[in-house]
N, C-alpha and C. Protein backbone atom coordinates (compact mmCIF):
# COMPACT_ATOMS: atom_id res chain seq x y z
N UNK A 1 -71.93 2.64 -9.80
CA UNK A 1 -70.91 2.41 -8.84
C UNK A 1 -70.94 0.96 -8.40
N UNK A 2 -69.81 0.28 -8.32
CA UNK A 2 -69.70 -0.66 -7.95
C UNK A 2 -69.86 -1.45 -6.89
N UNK A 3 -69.80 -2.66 -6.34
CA UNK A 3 -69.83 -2.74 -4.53
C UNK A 3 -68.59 -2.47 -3.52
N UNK A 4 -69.07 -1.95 -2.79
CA UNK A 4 -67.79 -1.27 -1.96
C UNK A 4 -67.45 -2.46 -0.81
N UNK A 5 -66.48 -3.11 -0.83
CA UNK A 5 -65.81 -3.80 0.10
C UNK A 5 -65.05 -3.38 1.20
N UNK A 6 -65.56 -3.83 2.40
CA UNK A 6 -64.92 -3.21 3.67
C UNK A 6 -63.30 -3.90 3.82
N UNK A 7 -62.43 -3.76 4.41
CA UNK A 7 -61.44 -4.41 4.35
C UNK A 7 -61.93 -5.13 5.82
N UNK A 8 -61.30 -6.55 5.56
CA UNK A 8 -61.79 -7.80 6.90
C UNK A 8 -60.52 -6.99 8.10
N UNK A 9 -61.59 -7.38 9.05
CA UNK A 9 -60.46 -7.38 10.09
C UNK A 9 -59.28 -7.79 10.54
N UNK A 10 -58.13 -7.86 10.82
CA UNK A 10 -57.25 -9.12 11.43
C UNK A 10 -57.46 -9.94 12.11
N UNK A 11 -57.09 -10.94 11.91
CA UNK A 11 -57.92 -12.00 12.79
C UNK A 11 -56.48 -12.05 14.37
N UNK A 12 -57.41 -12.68 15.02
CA UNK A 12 -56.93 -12.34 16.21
C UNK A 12 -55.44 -12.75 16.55
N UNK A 13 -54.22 -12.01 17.10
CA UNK A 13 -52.93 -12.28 17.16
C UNK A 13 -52.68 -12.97 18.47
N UNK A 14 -52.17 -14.61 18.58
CA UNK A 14 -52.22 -15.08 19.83
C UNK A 14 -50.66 -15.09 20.20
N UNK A 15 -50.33 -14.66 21.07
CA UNK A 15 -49.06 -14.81 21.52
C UNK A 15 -48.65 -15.93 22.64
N UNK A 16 -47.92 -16.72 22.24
CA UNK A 16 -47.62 -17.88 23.07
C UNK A 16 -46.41 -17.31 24.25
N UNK A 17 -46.72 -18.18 24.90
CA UNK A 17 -46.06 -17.53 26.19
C UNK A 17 -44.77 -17.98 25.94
N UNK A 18 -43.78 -17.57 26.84
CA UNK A 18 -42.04 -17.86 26.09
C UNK A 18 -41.60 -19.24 26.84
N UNK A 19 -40.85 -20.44 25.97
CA UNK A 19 -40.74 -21.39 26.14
C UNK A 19 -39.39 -21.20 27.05
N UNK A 20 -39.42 -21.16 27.85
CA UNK A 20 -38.34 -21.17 29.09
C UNK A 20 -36.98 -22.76 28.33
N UNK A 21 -37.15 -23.70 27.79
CA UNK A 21 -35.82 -24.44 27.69
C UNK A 21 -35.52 -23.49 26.54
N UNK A 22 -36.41 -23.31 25.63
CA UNK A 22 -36.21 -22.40 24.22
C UNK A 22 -34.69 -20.94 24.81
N UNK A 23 -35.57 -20.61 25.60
CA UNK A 23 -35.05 -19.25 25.67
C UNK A 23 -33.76 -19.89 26.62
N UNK A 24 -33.43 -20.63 27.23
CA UNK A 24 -31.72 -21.02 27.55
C UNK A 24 -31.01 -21.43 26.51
N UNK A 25 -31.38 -22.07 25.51
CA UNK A 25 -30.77 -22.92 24.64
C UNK A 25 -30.25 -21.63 23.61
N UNK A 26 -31.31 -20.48 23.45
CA UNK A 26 -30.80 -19.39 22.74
C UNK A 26 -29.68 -18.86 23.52
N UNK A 27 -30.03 -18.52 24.66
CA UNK A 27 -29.03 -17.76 25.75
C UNK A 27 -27.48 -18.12 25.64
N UNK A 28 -27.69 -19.82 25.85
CA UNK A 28 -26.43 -20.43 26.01
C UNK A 28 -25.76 -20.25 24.55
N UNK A 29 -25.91 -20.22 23.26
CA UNK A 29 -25.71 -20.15 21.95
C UNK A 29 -25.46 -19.17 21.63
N UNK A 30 -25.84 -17.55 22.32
CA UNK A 30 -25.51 -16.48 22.24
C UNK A 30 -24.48 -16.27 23.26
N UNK A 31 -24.07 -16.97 24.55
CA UNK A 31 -23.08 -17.00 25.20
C UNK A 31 -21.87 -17.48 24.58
N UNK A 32 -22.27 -18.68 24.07
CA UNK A 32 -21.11 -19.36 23.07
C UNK A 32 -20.32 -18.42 21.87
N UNK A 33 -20.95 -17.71 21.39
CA UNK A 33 -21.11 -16.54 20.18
C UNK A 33 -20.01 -15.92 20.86
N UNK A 34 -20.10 -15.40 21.75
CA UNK A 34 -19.28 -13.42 22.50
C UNK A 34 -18.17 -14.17 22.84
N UNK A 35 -18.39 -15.55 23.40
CA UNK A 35 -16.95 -16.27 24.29
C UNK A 35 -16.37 -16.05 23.12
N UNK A 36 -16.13 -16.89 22.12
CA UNK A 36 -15.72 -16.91 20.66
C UNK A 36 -15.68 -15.58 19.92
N UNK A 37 -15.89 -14.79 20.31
CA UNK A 37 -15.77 -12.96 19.93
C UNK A 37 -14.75 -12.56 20.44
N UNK A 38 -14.78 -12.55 21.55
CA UNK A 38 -13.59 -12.59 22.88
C UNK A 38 -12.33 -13.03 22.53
N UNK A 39 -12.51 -14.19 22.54
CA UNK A 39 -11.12 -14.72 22.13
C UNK A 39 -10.48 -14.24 20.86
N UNK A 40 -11.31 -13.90 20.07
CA UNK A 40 -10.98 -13.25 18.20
C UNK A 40 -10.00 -12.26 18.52
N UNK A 41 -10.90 -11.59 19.56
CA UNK A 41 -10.44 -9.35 19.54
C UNK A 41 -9.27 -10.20 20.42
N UNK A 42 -9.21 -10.89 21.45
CA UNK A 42 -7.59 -11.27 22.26
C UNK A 42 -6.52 -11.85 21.53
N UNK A 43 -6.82 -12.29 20.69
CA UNK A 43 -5.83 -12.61 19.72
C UNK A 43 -5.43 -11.51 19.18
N UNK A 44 -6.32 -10.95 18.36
CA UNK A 44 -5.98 -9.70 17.75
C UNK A 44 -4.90 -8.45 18.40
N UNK A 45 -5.54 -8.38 19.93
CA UNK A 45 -4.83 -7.84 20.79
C UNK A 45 -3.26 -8.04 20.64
N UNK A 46 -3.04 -9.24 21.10
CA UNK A 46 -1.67 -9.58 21.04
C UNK A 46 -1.08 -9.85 19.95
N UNK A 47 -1.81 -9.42 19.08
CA UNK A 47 -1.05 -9.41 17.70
C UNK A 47 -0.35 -8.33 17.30
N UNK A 48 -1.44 -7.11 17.81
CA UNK A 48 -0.93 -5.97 17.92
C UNK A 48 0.05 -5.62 18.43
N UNK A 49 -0.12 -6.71 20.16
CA UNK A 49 1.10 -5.94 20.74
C UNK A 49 2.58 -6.55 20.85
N UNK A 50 2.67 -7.44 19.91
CA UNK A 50 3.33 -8.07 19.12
C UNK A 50 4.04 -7.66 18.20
N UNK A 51 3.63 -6.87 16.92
CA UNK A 51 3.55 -6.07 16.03
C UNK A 51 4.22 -4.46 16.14
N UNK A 52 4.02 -4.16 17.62
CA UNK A 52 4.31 -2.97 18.05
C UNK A 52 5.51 -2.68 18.65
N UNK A 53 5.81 -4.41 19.74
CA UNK A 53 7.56 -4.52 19.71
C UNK A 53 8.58 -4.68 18.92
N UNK A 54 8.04 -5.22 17.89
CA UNK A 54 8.70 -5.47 16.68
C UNK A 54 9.30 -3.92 15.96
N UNK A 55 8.04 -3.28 15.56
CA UNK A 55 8.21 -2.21 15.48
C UNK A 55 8.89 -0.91 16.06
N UNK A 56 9.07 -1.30 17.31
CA UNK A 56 9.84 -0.33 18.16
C UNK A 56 11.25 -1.09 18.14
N UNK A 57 11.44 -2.22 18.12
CA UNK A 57 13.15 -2.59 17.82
C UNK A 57 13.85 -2.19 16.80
N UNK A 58 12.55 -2.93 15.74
CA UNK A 58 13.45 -1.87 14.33
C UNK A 58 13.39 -0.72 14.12
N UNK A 59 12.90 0.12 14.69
CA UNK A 59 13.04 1.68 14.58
C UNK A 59 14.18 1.91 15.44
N UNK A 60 14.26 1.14 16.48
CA UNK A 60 15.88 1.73 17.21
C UNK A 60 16.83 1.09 16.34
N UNK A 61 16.73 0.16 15.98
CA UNK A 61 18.00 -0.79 15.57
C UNK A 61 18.29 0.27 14.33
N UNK A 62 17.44 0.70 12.92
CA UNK A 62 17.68 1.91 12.45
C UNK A 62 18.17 3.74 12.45
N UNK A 63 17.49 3.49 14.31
CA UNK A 63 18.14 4.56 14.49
C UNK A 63 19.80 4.43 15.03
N UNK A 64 20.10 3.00 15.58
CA UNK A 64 21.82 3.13 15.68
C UNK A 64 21.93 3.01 14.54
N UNK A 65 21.77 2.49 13.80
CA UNK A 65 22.51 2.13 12.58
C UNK A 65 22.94 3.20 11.63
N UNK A 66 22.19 4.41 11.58
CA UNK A 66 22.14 5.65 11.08
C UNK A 66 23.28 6.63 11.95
N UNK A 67 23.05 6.29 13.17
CA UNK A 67 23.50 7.28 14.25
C UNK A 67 25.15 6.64 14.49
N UNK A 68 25.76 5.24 14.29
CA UNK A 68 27.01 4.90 14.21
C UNK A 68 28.22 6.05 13.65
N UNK A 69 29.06 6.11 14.57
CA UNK A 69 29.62 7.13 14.17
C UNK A 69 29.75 8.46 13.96
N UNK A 70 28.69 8.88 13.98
CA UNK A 70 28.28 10.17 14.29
C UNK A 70 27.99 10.54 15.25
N UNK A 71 27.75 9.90 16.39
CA UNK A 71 27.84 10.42 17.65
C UNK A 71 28.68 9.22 18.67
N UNK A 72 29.88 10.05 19.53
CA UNK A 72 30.49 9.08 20.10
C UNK A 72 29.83 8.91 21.31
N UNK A 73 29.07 9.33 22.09
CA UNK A 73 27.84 8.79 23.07
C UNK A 73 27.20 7.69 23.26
N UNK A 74 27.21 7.11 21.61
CA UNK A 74 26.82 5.68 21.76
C UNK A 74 28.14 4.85 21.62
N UNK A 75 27.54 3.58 22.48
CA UNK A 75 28.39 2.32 22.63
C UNK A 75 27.71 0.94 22.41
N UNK A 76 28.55 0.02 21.61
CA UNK A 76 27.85 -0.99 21.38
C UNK A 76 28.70 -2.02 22.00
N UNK A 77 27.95 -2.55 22.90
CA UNK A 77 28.32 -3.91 24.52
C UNK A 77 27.45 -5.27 23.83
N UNK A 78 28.43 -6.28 23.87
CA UNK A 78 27.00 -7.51 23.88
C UNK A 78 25.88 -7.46 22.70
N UNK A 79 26.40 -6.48 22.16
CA UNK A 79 24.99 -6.55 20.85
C UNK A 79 23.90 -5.71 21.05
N UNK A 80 24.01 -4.55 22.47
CA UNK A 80 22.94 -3.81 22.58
C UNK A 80 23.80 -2.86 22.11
N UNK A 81 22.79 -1.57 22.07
CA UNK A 81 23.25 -0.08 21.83
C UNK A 81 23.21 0.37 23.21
N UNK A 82 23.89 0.96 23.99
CA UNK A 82 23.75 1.77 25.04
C UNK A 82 23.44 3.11 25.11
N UNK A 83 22.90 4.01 25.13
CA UNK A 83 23.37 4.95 24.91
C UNK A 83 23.96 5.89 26.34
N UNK A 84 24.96 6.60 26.32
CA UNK A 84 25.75 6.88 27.27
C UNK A 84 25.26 8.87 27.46
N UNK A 85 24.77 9.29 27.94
CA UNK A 85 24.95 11.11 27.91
C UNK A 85 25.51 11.57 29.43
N UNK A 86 26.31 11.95 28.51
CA UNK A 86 27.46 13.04 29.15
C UNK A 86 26.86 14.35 29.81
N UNK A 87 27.21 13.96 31.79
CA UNK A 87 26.60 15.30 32.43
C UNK A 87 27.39 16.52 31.76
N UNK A 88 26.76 17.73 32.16
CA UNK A 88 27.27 19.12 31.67
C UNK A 88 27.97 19.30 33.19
N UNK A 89 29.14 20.10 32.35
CA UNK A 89 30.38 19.76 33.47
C UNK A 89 29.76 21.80 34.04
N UNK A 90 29.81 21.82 35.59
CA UNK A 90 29.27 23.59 35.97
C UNK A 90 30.26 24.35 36.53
């Protein structure tokens, strides 16, 4: 049998205490980070809600455009669609 080797110990783990300018300079750089996150998703935001008026005009503007003539309820003033409903007469 051969010689049996112990495994060495770890040698000792020193932990330095936390460099206080270190740890602002991270802080402030990770502040900088989210500001700049922030502004991304707010853009995005109003892109959406941008995107969504758009979307709701041309779905009406399709729905007069379909609905012309076929129903005399609507009226077109100035370039809008109105739409006009007629109370039920009792």
């Amino acid at each position: 049998m051969g010689p049996h080797f112990l495994p060495r110990a770890p040698a000792a783990i020193t932990v330095l205490p936390p460099n206080p300018k270190e740890q602002v300079q991270k802080a402030h750089t990770r502040a900088l980070e989210l500001e700049k996150q922030v502004e991304k998703l707010q853009l995005e935001l109003d892109l959406k809600a941008g995107l969504r008026k758009v979307l709701i005009k041309t779905v009406y503007r399709l729905a007069y455009r379909n609905s012309v003539g076929c129903c005399p309820l609507l009226d077109e003033s100035n370039g809008r669609c109105n739409l006009f409903i007629a109370k039920k007469s009792s």
